[in-house]
C-alpha atoms as a PDB file:
ATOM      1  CA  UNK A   1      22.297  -8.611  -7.046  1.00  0.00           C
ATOM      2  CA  UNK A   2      24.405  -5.690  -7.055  1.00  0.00           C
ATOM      3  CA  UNK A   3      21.796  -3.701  -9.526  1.00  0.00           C
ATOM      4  CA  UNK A   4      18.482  -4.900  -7.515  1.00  0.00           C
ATOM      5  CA  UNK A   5      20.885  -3.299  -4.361  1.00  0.00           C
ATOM      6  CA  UNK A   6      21.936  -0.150  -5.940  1.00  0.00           C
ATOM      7  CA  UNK A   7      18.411   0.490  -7.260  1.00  0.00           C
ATOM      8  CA  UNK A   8      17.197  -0.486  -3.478  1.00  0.00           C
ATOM      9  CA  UNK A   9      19.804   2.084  -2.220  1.00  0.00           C
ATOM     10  CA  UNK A  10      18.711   4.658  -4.347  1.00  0.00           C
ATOM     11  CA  UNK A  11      15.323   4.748  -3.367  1.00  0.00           C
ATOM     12  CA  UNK A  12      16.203   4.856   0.293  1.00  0.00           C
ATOM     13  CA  UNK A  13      17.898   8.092  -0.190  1.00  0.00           C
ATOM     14  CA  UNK A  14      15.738   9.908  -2.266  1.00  0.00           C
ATOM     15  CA  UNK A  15      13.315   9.016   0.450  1.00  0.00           C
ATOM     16  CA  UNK A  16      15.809  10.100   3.012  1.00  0.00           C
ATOM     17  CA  UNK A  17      16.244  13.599   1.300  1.00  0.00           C
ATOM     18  CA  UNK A  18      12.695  14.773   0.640  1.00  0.00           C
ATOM     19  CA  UNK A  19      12.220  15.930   4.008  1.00  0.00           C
ATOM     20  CA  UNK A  20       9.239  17.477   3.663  1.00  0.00           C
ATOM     21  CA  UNK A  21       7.244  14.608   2.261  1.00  0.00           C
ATOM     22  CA  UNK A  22       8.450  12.744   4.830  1.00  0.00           C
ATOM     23  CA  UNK A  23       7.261  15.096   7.792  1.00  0.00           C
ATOM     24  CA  UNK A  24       3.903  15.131   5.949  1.00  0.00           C
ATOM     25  CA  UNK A  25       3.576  11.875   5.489  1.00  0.00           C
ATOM     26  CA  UNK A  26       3.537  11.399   9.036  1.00  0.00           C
ATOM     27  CA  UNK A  27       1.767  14.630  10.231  1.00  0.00           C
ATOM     28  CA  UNK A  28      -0.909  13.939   7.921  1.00  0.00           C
ATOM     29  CA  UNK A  29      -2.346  10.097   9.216  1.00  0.00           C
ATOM     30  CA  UNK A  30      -3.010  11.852  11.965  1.00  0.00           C
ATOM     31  CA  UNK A  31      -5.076  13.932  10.981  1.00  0.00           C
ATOM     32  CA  UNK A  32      -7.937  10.806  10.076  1.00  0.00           C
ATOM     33  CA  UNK A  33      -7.759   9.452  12.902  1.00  0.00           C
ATOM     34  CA  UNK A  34      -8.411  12.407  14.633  1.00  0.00           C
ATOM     35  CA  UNK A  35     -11.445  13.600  12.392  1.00  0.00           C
ATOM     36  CA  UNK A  36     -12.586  10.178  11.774  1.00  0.00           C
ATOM     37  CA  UNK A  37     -12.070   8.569  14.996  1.00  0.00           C
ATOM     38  CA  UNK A  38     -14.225  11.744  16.606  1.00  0.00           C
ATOM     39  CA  UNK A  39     -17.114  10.567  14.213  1.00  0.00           C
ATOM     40  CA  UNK A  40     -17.181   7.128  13.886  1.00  0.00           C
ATOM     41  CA  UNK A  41     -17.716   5.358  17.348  1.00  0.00           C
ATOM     42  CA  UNK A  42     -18.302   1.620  17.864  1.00  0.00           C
ATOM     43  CA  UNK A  43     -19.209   0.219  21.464  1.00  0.00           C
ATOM     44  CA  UNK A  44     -17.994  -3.163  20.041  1.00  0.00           C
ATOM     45  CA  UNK A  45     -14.299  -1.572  19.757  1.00  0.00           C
ATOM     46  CA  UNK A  46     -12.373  -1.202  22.940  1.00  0.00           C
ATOM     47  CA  UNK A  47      -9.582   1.000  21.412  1.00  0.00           C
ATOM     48  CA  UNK A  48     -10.989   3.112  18.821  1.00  0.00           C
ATOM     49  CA  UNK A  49      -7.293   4.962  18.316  1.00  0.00           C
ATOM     50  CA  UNK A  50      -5.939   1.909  17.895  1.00  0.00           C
ATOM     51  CA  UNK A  51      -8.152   1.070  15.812  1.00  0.00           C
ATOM     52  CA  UNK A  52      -8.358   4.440  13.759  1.00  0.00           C
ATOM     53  CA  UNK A  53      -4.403   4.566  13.546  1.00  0.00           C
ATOM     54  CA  UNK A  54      -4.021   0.448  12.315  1.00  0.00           C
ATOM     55  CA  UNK A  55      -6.463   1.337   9.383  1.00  0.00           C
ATOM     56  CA  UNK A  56      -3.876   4.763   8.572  1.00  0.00           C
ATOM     57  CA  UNK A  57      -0.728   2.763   8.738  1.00  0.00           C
ATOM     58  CA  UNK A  58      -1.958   0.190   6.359  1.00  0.00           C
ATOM     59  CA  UNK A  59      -3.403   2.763   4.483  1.00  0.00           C
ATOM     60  CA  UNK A  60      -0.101   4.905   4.373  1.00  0.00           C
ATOM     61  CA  UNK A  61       1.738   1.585   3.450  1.00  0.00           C
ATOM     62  CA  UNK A  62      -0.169   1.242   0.341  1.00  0.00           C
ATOM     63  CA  UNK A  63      -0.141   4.741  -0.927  1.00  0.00           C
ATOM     64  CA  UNK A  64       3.299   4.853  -0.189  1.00  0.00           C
ATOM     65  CA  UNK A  65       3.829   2.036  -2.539  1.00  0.00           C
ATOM     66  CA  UNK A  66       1.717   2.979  -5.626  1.00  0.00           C
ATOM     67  CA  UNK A  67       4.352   6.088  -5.293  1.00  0.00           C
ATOM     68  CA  UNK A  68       7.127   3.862  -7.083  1.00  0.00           C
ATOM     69  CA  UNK A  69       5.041   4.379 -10.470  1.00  0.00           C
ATOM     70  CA  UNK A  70       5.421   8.199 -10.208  1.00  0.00           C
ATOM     71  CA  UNK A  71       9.517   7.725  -9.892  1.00  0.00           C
ATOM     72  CA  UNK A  72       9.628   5.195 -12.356  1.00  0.00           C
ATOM     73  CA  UNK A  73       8.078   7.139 -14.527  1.00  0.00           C
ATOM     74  CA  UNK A  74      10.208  10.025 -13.983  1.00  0.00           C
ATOM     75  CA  UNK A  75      13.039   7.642 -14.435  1.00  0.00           C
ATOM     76  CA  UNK A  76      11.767   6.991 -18.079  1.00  0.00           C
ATOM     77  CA  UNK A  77      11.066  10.112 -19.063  1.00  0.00           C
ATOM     78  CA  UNK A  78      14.390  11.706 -17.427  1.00  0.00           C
ATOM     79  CA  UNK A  79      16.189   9.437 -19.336  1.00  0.00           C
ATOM     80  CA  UNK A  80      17.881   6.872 -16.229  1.00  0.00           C
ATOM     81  CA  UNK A  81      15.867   3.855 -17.247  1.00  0.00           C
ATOM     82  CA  UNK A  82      17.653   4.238 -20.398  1.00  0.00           C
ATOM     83  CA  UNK A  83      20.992   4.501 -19.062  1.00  0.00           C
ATOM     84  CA  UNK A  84      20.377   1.568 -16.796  1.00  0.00           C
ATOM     85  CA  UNK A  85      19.030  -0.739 -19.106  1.00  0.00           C
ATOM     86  CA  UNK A  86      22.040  -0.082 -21.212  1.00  0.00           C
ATOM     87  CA  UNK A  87      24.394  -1.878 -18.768  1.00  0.00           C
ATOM     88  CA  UNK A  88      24.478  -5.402 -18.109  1.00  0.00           C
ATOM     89  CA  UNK A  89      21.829  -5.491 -15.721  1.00  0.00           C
ATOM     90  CA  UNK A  90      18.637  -7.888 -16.639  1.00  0.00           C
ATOM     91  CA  UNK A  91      15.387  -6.277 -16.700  1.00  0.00           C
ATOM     92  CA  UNK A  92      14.237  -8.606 -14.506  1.00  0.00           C
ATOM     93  CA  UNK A  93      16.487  -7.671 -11.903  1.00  0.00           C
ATOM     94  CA  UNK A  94      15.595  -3.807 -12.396  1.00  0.00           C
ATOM     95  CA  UNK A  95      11.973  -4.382 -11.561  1.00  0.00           C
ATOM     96  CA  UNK A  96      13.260  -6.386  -8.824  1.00  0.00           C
ATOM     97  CA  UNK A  97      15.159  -3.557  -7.429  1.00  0.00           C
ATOM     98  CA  UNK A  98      12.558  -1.042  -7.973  1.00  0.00           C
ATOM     99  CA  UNK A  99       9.612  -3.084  -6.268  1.00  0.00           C
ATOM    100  CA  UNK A 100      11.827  -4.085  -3.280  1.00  0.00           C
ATOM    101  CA  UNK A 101      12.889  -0.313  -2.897  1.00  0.00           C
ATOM    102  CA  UNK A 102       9.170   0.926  -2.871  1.00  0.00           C
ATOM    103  CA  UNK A 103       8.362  -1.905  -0.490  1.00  0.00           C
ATOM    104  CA  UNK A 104      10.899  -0.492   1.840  1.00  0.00           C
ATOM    105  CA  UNK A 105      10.065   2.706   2.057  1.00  0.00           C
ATOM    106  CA  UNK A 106       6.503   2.000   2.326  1.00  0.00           C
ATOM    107  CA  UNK A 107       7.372   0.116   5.377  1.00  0.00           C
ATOM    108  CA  UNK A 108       9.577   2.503   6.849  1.00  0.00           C
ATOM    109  CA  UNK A 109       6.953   4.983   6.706  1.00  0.00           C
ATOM    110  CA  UNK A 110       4.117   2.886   8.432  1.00  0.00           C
ATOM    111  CA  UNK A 111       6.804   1.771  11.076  1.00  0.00           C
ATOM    112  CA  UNK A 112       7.453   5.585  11.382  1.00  0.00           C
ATOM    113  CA  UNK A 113       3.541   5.901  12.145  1.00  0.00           C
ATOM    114  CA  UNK A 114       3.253   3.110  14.362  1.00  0.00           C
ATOM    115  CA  UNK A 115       6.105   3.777  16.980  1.00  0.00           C
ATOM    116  CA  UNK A 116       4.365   7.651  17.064  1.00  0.00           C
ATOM    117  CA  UNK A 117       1.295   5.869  17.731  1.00  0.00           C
ATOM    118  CA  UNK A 118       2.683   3.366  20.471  1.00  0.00           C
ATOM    119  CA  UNK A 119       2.398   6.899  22.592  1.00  0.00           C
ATOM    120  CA  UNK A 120      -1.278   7.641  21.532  1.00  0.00           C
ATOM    121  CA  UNK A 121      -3.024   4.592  21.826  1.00  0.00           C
ATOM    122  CA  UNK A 122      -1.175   1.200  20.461  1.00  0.00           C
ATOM    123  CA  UNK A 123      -0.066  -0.679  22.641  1.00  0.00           C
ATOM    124  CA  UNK A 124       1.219  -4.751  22.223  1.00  0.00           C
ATOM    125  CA  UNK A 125       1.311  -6.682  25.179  1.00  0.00           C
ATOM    126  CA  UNK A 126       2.945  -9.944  23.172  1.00  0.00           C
ATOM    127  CA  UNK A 127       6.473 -10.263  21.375  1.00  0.00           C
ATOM    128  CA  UNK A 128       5.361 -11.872  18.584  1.00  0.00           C
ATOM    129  CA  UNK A 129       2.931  -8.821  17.761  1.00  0.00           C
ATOM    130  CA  UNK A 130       5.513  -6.280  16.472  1.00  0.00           C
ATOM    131  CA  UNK A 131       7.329  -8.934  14.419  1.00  0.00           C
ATOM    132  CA  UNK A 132       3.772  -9.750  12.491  1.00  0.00           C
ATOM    133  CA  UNK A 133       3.501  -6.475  11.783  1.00  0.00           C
ATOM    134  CA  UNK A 134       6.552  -5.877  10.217  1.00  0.00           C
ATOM    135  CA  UNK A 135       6.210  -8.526   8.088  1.00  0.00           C
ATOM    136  CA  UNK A 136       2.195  -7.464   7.346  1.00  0.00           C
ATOM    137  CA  UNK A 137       3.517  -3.965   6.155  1.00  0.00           C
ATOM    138  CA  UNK A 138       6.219  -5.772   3.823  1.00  0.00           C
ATOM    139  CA  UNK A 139       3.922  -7.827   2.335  1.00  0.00           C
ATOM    140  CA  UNK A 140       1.292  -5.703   1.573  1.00  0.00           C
ATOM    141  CA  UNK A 141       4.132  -3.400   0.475  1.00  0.00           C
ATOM    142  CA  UNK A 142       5.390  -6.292  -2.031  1.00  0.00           C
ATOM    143  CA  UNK A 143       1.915  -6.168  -3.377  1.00  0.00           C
ATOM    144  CA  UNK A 144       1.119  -2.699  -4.299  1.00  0.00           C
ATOM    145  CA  UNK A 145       4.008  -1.982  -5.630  1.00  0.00           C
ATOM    146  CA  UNK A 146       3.704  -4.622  -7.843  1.00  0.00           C
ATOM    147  CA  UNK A 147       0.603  -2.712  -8.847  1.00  0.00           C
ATOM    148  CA  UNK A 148       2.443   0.481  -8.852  1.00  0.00           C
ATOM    149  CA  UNK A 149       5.337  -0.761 -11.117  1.00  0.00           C
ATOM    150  CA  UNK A 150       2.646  -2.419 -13.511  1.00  0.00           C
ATOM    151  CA  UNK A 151       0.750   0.931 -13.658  1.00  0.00           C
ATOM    152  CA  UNK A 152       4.244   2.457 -14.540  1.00  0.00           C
ATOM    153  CA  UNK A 153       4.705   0.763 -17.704  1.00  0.00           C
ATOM    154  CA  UNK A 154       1.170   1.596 -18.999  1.00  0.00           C
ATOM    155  CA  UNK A 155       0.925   5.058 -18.433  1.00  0.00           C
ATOM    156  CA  UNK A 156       3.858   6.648 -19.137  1.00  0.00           C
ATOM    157  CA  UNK A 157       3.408  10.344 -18.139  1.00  0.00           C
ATOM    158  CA  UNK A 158       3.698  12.115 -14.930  1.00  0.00           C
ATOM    159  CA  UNK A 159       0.741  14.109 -15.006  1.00  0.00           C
ATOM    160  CA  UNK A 160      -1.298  11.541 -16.057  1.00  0.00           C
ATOM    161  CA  UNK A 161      -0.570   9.649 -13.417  1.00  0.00           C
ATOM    162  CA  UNK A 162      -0.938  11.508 -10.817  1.00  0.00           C
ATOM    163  CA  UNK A 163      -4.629  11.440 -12.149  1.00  0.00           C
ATOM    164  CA  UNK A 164      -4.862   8.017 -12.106  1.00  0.00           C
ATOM    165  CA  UNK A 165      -3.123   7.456  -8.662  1.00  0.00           C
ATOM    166  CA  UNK A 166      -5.785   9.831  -7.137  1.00  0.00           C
ATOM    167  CA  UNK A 167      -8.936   7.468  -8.880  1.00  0.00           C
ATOM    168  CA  UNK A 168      -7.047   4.445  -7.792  1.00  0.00           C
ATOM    169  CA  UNK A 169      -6.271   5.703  -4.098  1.00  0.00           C
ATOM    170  CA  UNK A 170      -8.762   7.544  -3.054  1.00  0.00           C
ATOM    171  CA  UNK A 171     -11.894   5.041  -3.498  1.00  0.00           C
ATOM    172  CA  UNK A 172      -9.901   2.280  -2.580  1.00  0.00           C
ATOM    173  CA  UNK A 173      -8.658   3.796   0.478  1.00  0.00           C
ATOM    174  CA  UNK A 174     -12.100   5.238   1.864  1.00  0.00           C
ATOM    175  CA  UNK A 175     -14.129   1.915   1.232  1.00  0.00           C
ATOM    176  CA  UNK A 176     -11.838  -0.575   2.490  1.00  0.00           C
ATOM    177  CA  UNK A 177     -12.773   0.311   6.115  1.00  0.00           C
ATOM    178  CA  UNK A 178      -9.585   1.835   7.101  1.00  0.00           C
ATOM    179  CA  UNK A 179     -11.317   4.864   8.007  1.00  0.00           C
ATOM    180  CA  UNK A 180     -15.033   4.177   7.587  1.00  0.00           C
ATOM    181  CA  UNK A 181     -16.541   0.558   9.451  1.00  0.00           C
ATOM    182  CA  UNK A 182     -17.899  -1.569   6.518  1.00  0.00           C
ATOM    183  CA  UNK A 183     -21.119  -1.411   8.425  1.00  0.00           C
ATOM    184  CA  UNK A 184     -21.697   2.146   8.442  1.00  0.00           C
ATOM    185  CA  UNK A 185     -21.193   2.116   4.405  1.00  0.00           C
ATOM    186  CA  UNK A 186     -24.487   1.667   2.274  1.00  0.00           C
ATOM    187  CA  UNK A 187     -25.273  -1.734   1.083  1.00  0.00           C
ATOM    188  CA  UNK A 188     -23.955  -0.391  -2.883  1.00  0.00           C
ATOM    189  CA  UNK A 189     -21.023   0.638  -1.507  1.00  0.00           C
ATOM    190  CA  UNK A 190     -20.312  -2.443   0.914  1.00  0.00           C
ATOM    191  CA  UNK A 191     -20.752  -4.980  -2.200  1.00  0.00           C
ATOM    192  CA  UNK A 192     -17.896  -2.890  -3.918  1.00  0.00           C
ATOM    193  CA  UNK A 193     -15.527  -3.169  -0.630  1.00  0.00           C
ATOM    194  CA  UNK A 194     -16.036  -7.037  -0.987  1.00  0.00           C
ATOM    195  CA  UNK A 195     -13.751  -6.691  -4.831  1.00  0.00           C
ATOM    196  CA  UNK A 196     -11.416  -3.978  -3.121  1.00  0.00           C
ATOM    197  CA  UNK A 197      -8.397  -5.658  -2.122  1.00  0.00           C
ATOM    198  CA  UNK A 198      -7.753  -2.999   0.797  1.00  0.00           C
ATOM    199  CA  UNK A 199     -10.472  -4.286   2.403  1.00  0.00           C
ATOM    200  CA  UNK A 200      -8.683  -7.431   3.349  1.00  0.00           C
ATOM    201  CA  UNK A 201      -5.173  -5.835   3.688  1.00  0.00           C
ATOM    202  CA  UNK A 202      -7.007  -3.729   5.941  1.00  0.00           C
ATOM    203  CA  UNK A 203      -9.192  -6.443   8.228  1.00  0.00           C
ATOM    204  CA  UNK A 204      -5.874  -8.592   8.642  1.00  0.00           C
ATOM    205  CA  UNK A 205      -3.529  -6.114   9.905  1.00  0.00           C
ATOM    206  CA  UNK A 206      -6.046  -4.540  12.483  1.00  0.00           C
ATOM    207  CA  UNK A 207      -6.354  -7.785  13.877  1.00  0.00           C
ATOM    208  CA  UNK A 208      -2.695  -8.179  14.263  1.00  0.00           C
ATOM    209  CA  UNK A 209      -2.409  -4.428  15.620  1.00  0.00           C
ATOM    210  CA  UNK A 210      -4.991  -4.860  17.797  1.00  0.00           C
ATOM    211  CA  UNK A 211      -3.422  -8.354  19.390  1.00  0.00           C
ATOM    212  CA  UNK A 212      -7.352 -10.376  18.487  1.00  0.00           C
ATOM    213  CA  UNK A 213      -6.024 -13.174  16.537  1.00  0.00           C
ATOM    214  CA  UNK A 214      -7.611 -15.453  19.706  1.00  0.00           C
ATOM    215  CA  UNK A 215     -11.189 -14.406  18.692  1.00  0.00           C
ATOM    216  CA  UNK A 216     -13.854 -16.610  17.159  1.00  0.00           C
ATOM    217  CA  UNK A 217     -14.872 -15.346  13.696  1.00  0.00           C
ATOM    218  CA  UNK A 218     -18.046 -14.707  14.615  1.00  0.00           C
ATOM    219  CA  UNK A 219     -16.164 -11.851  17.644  1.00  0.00           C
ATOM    220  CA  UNK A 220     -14.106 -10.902  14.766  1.00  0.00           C
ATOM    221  CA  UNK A 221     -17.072  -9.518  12.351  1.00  0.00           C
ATOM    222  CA  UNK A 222     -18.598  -7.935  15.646  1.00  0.00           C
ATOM    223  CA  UNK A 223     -15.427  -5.853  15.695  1.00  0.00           C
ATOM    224  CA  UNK A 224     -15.109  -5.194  12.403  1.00  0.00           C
ATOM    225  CA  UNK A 225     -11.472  -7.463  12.255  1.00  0.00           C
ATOM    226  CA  UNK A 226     -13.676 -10.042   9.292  1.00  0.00           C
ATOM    227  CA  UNK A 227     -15.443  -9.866   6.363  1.00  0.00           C
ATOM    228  CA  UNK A 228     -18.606 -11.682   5.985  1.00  0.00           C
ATOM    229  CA  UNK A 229     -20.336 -11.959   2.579  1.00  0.00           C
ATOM    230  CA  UNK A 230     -23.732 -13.226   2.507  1.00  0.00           C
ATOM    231  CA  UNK A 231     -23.155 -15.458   5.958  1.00  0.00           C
ATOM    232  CA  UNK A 232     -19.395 -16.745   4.825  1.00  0.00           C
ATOM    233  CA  UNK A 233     -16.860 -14.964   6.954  1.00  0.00           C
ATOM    234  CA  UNK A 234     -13.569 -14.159   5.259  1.00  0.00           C
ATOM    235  CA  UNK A 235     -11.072 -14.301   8.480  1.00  0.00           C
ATOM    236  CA  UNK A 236      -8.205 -12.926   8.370  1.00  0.00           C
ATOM    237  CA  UNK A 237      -6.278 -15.223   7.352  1.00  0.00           C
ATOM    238  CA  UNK A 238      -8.272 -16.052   4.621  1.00  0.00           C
ATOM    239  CA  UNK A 239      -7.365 -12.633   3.766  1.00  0.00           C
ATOM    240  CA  UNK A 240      -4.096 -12.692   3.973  1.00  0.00           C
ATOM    241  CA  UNK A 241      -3.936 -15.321   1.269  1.00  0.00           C
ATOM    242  CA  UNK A 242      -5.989 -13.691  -1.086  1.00  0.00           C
ATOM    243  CA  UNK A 243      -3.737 -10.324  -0.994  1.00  0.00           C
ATOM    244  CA  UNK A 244      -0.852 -12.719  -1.377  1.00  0.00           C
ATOM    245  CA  UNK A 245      -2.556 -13.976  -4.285  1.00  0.00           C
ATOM    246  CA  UNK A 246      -3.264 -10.743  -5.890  1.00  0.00           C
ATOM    247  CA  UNK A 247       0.045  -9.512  -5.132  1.00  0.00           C
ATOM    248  CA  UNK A 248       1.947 -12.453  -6.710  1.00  0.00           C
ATOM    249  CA  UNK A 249      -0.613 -11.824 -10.018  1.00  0.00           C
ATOM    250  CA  UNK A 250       0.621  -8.480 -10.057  1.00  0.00           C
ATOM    251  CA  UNK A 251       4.057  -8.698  -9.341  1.00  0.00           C
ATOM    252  CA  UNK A 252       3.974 -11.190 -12.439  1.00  0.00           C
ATOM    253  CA  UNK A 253       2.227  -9.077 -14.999  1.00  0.00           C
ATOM    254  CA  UNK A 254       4.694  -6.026 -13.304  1.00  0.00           C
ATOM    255  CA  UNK A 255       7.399  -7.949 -14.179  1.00  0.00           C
ATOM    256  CA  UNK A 256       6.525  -9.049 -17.176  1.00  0.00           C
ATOM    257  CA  UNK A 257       5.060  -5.362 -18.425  1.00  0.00           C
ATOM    258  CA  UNK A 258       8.576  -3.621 -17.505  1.00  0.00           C
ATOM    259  CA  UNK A 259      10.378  -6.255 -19.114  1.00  0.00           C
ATOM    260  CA  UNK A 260       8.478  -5.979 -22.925  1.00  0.00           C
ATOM    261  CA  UNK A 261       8.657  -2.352 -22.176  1.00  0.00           C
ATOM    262  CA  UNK A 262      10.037   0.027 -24.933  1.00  0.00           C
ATOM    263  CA  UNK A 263      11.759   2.406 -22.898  1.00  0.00           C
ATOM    264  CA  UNK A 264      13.174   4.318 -26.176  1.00  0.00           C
ATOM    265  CA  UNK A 265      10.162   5.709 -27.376  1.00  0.00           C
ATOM    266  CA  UNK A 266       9.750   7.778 -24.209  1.00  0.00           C
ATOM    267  CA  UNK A 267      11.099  11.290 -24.136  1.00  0.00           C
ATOM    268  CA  UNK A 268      11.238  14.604 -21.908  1.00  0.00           C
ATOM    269  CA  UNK A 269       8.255  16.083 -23.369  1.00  0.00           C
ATOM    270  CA  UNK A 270       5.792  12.750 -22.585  1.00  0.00           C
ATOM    271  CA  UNK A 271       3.798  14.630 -20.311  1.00  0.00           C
ATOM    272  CA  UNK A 272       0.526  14.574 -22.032  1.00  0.00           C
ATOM    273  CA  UNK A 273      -2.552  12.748 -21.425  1.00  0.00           C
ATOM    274  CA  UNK A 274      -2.156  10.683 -25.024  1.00  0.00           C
ATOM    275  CA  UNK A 275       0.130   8.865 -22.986  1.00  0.00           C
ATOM    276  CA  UNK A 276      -1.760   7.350 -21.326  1.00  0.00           C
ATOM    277  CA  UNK A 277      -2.226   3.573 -21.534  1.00  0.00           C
ATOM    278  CA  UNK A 278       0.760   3.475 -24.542  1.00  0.00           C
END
């Protein structure tokens, strides 16, 4: 426990300290929903900002969280993994302490987002709605960074991966309808948002955001809050459990990848695309 908390500790304050990442981070969201909520209108949605800023949080969450791959790989190649797989500590409980401290920041940051957008547009009129959204950010913060800590441990350079992170991110981000409506996509493009896993991350926390969990499904595909493939709609809760599903398949093979890891064969100089995936 007191590794997985030093390691969680850690990550809050090198969080803390890069200032300007952080204003960034929060100037920039903005910036979609104000280019792609001027484009994109939908008479079915009553609060396009809302709407807009729920598919940027989630977004931000997730990004945020494939992020712990880039620091754990400069943690291998700087030499810390090393020194802190020397101690005592379990492996296990080192990829437990990195995953839960890229989970937290990634949260931090979309809660960051949201209270600036309680003044723009969000608004909750029940209780229960903030506490659903905390714990939607957290879990889909679990999830990718169980992705991110898996992608850590297969490519094993920097540079490389900030390749890789930008052919992960970017399609993933743009057709999972957190800035685009599925039904303004072609019908190529929706197919492949039906395998993206951000679609459904996406679909479930804009319904919490947006207070709609009362709606039929059928109201819920009108809005663009479900998926439906081929006349099955995926509500989302349905969705919910499959991103809980990928996310505990993840933070398995994560797990398992850091563990059967050989962290000596790394060095300062692993900065080349060879590295990649070994």
């Amino acid at each position: 426990m007191n590794t997985i908390f030093a390691l969680w500790i850690r990550g809050l304050k090198a969080f803390a300290r890069n200032k300007i990442s952080l204003i960034f981070s929060l100037i920039f969201p903005f910036f979609f929903v104000y280019v792609f909520g001027a484009i994109f209108r939908n008479d079915a949605i009553e609060n396009p900002i809302a709407y807009m800023l729920s598919g940027v949080i989630i977004t931000t969450v997730f990004e945020s969280s494939l992020n712990l791959a880039s620091s754990t790989v400069d943690d291998m190649v700087s030499g810390f993994m090393k020194e802190v797989l020397v101690s005592p500590a379990r492996r296990i409980t080192v990829a437990i302490g990195q995953i839960l401290s890229a989970a937290t920041v990634a949260t931090v940051q979309g809660i960051l987002i949201l209270i600036l957008g309680m003044f723009i547009g969000i608004k909750f009129t029940k209780w229960t709605t903030p506490v659903l959204v905390l714990v939607s950010m957290i879990c889909v913060g679990l999830v990718f960074s169980g992705v991110g800590l898996f992608l850590a441990t297969m490519v094993r350079s920097g540079q490389t991966f900030q390749i890789v992170k930008t052919a992960i991110t970017m399609p993933l981000t743009f057709i999972s309808g957190a800035y685009i409506p599925l039904s303004l996509l072609p019908d190529s493009l929706r197919t492949v948002a039906y395998f993206n896993p951000m679609t459904y991350a996406t679909a479930f926390f804009r319904m919490i955001v947006l207070e709609k969990t009362h709606l039929l499904p059928e109201e819920l595909v009108r809005e663009g809050l479900a998926i439906e493939i081929n006349g099955f709609i995926v509500t989302p809760v349905m969705s919910f459990i499959i991103i809980c599903l990928i996310g505990l398949f993840f933070l398995i093979l994560a797990t398992r990848s850091f563990v059967k890891t050989d962290f000596s064969k790394l060095n300062r100089s692993s900065t080349d695309a060879s590295a990649l995936w070994g």
